[in-house]
C-alpha atoms as a PDB file:
ATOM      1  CA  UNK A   1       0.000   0.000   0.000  1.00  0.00           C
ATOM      2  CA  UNK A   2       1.069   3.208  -0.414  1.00  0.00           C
ATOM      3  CA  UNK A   3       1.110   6.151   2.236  1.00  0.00           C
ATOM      4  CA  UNK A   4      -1.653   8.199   0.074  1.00  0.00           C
ATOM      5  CA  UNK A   5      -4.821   6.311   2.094  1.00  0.00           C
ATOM      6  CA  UNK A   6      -5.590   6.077   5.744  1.00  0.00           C
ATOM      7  CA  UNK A   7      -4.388   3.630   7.914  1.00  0.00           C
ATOM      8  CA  UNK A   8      -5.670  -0.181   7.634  1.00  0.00           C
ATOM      9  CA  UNK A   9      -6.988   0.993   3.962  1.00  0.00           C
ATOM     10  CA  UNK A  10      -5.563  -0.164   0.724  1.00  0.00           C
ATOM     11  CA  UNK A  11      -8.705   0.023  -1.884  1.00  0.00           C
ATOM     12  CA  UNK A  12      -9.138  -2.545  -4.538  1.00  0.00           C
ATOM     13  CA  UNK A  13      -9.743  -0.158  -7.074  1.00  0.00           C
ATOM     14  CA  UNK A  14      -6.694   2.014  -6.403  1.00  0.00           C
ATOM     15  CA  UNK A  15      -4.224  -1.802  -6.855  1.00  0.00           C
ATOM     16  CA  UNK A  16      -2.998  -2.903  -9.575  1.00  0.00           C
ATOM     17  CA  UNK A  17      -3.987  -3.870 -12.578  1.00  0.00           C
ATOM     18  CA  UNK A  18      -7.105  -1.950 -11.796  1.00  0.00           C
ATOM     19  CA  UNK A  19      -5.226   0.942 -10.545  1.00  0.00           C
ATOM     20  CA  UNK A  20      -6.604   4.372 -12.336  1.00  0.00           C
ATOM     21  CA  UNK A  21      -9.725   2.726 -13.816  1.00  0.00           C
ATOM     22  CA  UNK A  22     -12.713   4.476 -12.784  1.00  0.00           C
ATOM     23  CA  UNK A  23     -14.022   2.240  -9.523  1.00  0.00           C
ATOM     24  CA  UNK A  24     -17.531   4.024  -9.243  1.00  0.00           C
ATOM     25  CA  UNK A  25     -21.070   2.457 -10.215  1.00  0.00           C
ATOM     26  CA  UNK A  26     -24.218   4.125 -12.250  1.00  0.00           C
ATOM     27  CA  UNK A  27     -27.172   2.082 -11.035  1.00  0.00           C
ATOM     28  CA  UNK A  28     -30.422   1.551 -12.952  1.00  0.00           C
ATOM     29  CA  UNK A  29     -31.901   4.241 -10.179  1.00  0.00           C
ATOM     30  CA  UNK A  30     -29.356   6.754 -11.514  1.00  0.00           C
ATOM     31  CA  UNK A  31     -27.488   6.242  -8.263  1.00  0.00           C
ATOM     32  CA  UNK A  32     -23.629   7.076  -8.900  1.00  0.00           C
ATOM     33  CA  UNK A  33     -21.953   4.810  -6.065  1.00  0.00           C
ATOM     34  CA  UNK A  34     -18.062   5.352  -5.382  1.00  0.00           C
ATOM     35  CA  UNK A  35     -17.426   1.355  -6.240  1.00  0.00           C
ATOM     36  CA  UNK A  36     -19.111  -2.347  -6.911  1.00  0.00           C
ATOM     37  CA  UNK A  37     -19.314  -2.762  -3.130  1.00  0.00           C
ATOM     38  CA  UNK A  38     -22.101  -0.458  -2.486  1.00  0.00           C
ATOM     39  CA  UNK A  39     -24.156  -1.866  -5.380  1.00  0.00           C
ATOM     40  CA  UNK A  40     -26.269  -3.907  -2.410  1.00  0.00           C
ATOM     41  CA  UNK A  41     -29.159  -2.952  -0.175  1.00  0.00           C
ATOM     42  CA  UNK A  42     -26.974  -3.451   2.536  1.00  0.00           C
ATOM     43  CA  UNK A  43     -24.197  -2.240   1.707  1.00  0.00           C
ATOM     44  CA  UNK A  44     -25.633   1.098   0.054  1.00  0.00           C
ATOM     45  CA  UNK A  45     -27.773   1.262   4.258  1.00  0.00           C
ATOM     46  CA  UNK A  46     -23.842   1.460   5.563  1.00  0.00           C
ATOM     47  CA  UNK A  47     -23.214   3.849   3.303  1.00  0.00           C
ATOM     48  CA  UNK A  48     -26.347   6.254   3.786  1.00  0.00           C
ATOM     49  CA  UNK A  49     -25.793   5.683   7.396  1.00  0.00           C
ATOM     50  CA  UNK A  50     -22.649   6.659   7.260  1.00  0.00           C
ATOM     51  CA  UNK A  51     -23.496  10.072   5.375  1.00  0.00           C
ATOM     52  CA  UNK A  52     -25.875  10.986   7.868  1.00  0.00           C
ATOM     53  CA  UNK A  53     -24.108  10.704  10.784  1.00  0.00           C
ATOM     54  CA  UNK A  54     -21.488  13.349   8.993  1.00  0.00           C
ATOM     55  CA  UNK A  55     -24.713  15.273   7.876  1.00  0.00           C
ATOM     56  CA  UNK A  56     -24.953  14.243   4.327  1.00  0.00           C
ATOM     57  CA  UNK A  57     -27.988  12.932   2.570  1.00  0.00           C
ATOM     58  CA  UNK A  58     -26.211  10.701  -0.334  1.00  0.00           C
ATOM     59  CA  UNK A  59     -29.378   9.364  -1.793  1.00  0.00           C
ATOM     60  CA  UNK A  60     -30.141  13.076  -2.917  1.00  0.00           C
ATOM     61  CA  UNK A  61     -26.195  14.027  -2.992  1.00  0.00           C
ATOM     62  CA  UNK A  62     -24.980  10.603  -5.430  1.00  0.00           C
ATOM     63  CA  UNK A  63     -28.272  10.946  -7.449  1.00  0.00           C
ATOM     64  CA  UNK A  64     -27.569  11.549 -10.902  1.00  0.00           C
ATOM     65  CA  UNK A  65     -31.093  12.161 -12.092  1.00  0.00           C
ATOM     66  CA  UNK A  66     -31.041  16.055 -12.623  1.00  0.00           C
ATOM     67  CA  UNK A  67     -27.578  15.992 -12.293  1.00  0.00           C
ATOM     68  CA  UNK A  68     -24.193  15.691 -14.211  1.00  0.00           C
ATOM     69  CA  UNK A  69     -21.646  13.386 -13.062  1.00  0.00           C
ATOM     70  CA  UNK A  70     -19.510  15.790 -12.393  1.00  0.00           C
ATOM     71  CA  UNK A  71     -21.803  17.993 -10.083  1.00  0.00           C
ATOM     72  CA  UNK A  72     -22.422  14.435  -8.465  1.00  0.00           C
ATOM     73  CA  UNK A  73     -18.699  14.377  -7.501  1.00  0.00           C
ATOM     74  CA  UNK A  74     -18.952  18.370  -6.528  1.00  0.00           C
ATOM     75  CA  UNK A  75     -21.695  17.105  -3.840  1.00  0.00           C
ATOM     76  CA  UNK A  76     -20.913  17.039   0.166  1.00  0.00           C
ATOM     77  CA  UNK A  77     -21.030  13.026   0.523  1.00  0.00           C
ATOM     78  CA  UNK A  78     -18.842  12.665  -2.742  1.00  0.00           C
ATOM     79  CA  UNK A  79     -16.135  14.727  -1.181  1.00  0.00           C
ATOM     80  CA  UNK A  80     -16.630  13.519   2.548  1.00  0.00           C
ATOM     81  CA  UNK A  81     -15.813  10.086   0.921  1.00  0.00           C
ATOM     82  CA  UNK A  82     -12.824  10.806  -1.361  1.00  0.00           C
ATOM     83  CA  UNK A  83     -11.482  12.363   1.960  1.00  0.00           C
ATOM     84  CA  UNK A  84     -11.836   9.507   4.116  1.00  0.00           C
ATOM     85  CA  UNK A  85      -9.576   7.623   1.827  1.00  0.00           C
ATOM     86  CA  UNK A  86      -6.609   9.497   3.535  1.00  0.00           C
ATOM     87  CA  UNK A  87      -8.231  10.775   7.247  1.00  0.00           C
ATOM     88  CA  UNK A  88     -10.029   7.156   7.787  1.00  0.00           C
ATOM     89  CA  UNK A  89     -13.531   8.479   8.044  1.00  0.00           C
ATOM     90  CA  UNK A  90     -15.376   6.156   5.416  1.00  0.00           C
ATOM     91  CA  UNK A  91     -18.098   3.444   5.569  1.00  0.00           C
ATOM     92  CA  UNK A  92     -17.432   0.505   7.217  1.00  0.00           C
ATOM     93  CA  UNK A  93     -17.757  -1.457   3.938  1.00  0.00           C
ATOM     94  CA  UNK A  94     -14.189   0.324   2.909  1.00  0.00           C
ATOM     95  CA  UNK A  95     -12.690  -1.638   6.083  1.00  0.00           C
ATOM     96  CA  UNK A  96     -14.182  -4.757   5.446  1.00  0.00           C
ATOM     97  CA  UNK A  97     -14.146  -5.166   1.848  1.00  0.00           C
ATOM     98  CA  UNK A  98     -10.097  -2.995   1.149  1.00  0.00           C
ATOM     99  CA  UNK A  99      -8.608  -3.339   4.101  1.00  0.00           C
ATOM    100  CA  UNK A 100      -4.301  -3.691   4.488  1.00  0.00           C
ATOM    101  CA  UNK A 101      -4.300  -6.381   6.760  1.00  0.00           C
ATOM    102  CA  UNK A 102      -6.123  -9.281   4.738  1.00  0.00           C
ATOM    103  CA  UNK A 103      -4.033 -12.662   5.036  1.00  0.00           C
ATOM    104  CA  UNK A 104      -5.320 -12.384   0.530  1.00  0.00           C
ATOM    105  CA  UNK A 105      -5.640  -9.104  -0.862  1.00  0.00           C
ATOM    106  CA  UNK A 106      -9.155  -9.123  -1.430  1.00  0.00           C
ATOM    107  CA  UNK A 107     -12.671  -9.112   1.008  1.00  0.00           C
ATOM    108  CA  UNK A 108     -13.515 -11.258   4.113  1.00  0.00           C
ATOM    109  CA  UNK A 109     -15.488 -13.550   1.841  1.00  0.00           C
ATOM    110  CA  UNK A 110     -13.168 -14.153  -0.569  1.00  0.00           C
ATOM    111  CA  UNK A 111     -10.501 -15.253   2.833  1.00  0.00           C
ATOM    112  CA  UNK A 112     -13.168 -16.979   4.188  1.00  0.00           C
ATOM    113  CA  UNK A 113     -12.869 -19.382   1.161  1.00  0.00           C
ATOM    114  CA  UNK A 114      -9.645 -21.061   2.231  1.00  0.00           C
ATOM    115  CA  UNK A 115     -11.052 -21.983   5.444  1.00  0.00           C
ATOM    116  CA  UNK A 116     -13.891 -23.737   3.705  1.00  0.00           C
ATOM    117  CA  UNK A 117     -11.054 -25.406   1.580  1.00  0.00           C
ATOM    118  CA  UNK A 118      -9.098 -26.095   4.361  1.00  0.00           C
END
């Protein structure tokens, strides 16, 4: 990992060989999602949760229904996020899904795997 993200994060999207490919998802609801791992119910309630308690509203903010993608990444829970990749401060799901300390550089499931194997 490099020293550019907070400690105990090293984001999938940000490794190689996906390093500077564009991580974020447009869903059908014109939601624009900062990667794959909020594409869930669940994980896009960590995420909204998250927002709120840092007084965001990211279904309105990451809605790109009467909005460019750009102004999407101009809004207050865009920015909050990109920022937590170096202070710490983002969803849970970042932890859990990209974090540095993984026996396997990937998620919990994906370790979870070899113990099934094992």
């Amino acid at each position: 990992m490099s020293g550019e993200f907070a400690k105990g994060l090293d984001p999938r999207c940000c490794r190689q060989p996906f390093k500077g490919k564009i991580p974020e998802t447009l869903n059908a609801t014109c939601l624009l999602k900062p990667c794959c791992y909020y594409s869930t119910t669940s994980e896009w309630n960590v995420l909204v949760a998250w927002a709120n308690e840092n007084g965001c509203d990211a279904a309105s903010d990451l809605s790109a229904k009467d909005k460019t993608i750009d102004q999407v990444k101009e809004s207050p829970t865009w920015l909050l996020f990109q920022e937590g990749y170096k202070n710490g401060n983002v969803p849970t799901t970042c932890y859990e899904k990209c974090s540095d300390d993984q026996e396997y550089l990937g998620t919990k499931e994906a370790n979870n795997w070899k113990k099934v194997e094992e």
